[in-house]
N, C-alpha and C. Protein backbone atom coordinates (compact mmCIF):
# COMPACT_ATOMS: atom_id res chain seq x y z
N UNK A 1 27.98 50.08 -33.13
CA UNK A 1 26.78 49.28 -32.95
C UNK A 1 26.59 48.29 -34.10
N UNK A 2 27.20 48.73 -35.59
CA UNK A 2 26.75 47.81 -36.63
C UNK A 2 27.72 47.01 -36.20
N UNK A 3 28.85 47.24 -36.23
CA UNK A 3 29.68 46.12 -35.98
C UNK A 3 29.60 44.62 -35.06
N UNK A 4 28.87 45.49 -33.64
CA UNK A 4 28.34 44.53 -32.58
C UNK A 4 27.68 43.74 -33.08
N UNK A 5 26.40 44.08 -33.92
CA UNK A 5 25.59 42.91 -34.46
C UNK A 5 26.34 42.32 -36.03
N UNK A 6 27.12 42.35 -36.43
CA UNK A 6 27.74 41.78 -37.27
C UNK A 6 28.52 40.49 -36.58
N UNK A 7 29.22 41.21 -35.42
CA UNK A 7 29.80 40.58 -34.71
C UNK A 7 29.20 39.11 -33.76
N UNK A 8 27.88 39.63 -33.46
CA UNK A 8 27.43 38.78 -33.38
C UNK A 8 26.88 37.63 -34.06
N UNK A 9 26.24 38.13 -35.59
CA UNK A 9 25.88 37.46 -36.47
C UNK A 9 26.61 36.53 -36.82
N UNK A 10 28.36 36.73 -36.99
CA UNK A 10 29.11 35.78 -37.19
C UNK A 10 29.13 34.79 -36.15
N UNK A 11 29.20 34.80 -34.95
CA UNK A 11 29.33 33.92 -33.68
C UNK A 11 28.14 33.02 -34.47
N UNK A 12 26.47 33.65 -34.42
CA UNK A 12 25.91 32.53 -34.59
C UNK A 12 26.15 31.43 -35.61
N UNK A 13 26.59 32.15 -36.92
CA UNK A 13 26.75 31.16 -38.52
C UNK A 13 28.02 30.41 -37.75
N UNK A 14 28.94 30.86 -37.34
CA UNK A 14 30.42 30.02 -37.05
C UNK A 14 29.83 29.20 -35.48
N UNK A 15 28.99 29.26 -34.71
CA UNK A 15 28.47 28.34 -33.94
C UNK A 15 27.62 27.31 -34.77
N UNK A 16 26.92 27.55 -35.23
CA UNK A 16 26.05 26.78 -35.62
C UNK A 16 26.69 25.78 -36.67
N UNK A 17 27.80 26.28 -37.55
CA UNK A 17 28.09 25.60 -38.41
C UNK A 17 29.21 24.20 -37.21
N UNK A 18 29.70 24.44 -36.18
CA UNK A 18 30.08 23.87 -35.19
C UNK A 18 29.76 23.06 -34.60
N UNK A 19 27.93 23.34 -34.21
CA UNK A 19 27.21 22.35 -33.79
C UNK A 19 27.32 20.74 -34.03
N UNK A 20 27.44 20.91 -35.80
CA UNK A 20 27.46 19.58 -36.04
C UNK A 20 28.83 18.59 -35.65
N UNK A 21 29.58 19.34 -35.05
CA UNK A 21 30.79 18.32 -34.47
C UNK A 21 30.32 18.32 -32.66
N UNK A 22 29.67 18.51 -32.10
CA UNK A 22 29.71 18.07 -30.80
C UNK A 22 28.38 17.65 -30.99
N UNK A 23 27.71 17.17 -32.07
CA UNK A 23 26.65 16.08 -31.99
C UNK A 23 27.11 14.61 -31.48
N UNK A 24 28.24 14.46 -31.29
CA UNK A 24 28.73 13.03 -31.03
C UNK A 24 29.37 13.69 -29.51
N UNK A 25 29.05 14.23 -28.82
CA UNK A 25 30.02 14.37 -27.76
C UNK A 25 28.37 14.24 -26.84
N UNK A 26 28.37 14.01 -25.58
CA UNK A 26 27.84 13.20 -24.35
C UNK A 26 27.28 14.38 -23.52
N UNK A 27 26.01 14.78 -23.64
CA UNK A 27 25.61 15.36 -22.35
C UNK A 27 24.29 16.48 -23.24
N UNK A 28 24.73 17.50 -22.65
CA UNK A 28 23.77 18.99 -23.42
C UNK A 28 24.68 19.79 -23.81
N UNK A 29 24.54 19.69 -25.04
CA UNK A 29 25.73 20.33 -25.87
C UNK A 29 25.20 21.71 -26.21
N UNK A 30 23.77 21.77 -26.91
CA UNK A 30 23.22 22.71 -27.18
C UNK A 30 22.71 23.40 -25.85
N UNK A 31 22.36 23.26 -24.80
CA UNK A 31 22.37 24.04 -23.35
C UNK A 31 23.91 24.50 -23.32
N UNK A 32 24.82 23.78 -23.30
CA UNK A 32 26.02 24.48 -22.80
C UNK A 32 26.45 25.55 -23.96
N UNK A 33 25.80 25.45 -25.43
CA UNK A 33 26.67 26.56 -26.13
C UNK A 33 25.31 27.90 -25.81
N UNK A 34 24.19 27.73 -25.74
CA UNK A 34 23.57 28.47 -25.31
C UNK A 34 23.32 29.32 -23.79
N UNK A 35 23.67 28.57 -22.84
CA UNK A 35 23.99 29.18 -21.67
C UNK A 35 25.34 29.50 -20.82
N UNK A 36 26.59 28.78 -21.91
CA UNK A 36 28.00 29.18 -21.59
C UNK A 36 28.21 30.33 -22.14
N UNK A 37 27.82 30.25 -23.40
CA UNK A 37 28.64 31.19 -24.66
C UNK A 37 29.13 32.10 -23.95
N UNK A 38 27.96 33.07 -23.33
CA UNK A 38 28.76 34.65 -23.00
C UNK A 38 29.88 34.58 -22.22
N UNK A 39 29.85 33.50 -21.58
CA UNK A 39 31.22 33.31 -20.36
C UNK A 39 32.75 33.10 -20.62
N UNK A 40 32.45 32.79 -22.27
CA UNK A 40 33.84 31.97 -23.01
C UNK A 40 33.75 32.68 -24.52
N UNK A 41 33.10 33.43 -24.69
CA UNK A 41 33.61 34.61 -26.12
C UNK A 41 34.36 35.60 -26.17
N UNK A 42 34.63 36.17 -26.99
CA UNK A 42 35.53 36.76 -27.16
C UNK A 42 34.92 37.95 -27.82
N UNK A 43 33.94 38.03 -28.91
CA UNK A 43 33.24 38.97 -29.01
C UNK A 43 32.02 39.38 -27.52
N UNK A 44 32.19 40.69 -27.65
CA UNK A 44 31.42 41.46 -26.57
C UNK A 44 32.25 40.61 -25.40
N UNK A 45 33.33 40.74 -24.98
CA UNK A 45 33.60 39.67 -23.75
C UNK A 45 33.04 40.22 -22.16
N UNK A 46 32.61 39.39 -21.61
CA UNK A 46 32.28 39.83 -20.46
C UNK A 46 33.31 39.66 -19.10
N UNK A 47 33.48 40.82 -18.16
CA UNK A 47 34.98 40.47 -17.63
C UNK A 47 34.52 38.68 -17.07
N UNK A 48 35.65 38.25 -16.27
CA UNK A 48 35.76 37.20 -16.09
C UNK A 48 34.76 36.94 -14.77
N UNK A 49 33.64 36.26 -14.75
CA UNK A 49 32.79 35.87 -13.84
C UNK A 49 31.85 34.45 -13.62
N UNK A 50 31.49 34.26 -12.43
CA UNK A 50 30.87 32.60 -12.16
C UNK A 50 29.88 32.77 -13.41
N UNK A 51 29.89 31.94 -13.82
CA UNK A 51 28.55 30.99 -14.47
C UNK A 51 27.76 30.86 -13.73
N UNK A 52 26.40 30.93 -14.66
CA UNK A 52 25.05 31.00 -14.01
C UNK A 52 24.72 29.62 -13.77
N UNK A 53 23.51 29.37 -13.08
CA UNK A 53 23.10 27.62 -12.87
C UNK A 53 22.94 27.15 -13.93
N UNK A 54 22.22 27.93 -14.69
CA UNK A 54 22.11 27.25 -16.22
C UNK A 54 23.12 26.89 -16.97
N UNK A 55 24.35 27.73 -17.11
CA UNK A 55 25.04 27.14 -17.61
C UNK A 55 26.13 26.34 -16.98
N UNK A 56 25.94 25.99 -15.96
CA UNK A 56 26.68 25.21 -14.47
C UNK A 56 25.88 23.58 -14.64
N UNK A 57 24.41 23.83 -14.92
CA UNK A 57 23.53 22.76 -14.86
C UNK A 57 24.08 22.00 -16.25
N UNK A 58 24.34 22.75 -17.56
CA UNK A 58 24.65 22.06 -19.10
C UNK A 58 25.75 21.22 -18.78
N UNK A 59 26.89 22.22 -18.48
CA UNK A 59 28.41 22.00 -17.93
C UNK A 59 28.53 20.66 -17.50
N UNK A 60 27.62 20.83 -16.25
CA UNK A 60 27.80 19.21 -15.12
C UNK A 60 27.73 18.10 -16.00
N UNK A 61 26.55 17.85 -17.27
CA UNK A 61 25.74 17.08 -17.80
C UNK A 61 26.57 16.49 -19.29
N UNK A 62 27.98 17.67 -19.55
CA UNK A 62 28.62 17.69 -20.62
C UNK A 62 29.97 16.76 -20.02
N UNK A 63 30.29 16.32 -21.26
CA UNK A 63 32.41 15.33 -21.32
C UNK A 63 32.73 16.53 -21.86
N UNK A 64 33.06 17.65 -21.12
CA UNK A 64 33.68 18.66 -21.67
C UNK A 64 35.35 19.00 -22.51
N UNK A 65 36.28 17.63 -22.27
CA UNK A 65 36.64 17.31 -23.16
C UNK A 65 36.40 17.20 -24.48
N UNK A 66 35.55 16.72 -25.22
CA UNK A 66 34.85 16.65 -26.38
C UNK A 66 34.59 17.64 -27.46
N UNK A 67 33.91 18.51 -26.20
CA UNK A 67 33.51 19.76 -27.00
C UNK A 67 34.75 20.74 -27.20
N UNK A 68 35.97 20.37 -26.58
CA UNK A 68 37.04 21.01 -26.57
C UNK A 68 38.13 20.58 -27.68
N UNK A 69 37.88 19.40 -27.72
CA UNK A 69 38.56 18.69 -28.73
C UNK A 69 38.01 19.42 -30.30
N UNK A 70 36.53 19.47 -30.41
CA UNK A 70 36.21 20.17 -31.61
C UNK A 70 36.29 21.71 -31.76
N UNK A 71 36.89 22.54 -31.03
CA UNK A 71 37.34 23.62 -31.27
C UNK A 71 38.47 23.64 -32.20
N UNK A 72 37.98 24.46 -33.46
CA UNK A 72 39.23 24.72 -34.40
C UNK A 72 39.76 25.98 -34.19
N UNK A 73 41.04 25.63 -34.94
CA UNK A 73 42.21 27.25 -34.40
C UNK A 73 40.88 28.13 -35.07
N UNK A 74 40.58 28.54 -36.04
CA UNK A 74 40.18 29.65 -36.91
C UNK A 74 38.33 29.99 -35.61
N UNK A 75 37.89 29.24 -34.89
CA UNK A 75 37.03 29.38 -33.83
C UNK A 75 37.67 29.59 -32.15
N UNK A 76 39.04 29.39 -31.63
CA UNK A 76 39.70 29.77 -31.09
C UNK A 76 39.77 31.51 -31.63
N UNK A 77 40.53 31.02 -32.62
CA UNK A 77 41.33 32.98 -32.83
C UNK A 77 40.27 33.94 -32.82
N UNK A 78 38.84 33.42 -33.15
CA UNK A 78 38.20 34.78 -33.34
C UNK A 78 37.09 34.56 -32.62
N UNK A 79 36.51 33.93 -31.91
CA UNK A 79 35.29 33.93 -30.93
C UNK A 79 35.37 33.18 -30.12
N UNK A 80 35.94 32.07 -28.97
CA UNK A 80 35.93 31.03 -28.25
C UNK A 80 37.28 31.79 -27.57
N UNK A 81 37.25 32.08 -26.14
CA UNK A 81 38.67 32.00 -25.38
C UNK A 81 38.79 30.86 -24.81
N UNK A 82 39.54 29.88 -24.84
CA UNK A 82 39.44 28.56 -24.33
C UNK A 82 39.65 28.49 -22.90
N UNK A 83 40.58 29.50 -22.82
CA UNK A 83 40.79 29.45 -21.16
C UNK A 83 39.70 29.93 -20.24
N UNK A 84 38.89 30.83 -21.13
CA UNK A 84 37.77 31.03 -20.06
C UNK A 84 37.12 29.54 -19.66
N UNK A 85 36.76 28.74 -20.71
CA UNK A 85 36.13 27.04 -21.02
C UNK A 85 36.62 26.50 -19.59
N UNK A 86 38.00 27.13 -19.33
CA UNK A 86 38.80 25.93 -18.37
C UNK A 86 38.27 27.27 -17.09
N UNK A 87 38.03 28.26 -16.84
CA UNK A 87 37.96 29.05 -15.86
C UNK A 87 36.15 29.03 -15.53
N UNK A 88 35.68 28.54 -16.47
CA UNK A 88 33.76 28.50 -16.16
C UNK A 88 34.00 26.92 -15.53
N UNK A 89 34.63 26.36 -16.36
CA UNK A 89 34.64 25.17 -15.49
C UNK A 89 34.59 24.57 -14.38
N UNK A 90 35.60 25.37 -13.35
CA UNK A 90 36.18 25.72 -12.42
C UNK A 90 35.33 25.99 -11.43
N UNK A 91 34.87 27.20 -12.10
CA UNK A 91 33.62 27.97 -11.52
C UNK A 91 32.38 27.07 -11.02
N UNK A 92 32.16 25.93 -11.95
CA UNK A 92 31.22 25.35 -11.94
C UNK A 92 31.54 23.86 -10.98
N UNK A 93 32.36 23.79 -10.76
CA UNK A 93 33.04 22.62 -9.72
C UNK A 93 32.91 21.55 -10.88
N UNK A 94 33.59 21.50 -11.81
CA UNK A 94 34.00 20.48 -13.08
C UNK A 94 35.45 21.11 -13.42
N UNK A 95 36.53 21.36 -12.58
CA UNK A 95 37.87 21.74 -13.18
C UNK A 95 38.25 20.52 -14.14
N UNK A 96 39.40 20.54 -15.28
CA UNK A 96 39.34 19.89 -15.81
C UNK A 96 41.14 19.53 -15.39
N UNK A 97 40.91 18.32 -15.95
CA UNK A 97 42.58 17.78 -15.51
C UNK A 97 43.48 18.52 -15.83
N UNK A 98 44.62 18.96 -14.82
CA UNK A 98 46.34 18.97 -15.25
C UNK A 98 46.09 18.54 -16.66
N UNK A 99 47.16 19.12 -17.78
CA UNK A 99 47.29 18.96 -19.03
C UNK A 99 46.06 18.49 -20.31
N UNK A 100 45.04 18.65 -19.55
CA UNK A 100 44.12 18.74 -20.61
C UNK A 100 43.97 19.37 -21.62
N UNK A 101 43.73 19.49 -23.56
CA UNK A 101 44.15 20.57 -24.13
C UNK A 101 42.38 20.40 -24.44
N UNK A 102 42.05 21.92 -24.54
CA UNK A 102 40.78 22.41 -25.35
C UNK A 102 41.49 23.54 -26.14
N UNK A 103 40.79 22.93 -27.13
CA UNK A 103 41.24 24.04 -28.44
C UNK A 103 43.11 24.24 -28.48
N UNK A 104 43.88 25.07 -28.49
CA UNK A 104 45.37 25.34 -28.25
C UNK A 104 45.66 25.28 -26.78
N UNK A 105 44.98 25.28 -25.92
CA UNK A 105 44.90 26.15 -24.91
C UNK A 105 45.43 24.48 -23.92
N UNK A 106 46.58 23.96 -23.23
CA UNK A 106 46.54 23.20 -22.15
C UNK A 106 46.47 23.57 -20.97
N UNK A 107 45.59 22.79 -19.98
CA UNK A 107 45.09 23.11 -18.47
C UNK A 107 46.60 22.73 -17.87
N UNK A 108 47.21 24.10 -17.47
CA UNK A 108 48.33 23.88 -16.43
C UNK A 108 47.95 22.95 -15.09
């Protein structure tokens, strides 16, 4: 249990310190890290499932490119699965192009 909220604690300082690179990216950035997150972490992961409207509604409104582009390896390796990014996407009827890269991760 301590760990969980440690675990979490870090997501928020390593999100937040994040924030300030998708201030230049196009849409609701702060809706999509607040109503995606659980769909695309890696701590506490939840199995693989649709996105809610809310975070379907951020999604639509986001260049989700962008926010993918500012994913660093060291936010990849330990809290962000990118491929979920490309599988909520999906979910949300915003697939993203053949060979698109977010974070390491390219859209086959």
């Amino acid at each position: 249990m301590v760990s969980t909220i440690f675990a979490v604690i870090g997501l928020l300082c390593s999100m937040s310190n994040n924030l300030m690179e998708l201030q230049g990216c196009q849409g609701d950035m702060m809706g999509l890290v607040t109503n995606c997150m659980m769909y695309v972490q890696k701590v506490l992961p939840l199995p693989n499932m649709n996105a809610s409207k809310a975070c379907c509604n951020a999604l639509n409104t986001a260049d989700i490119p962008c926010p993918c582009h500012g994913i660093s390896g060291q936010l990849e390796q330990t809290i962000i699965d990118t491929a979920k990014i490309v599988s909520v996407a999906e979910s949300c009827g915003k697939p993203l192009a053949h060979g698109t890269q977010c974070g390491n991760f390219i859209v086959p």
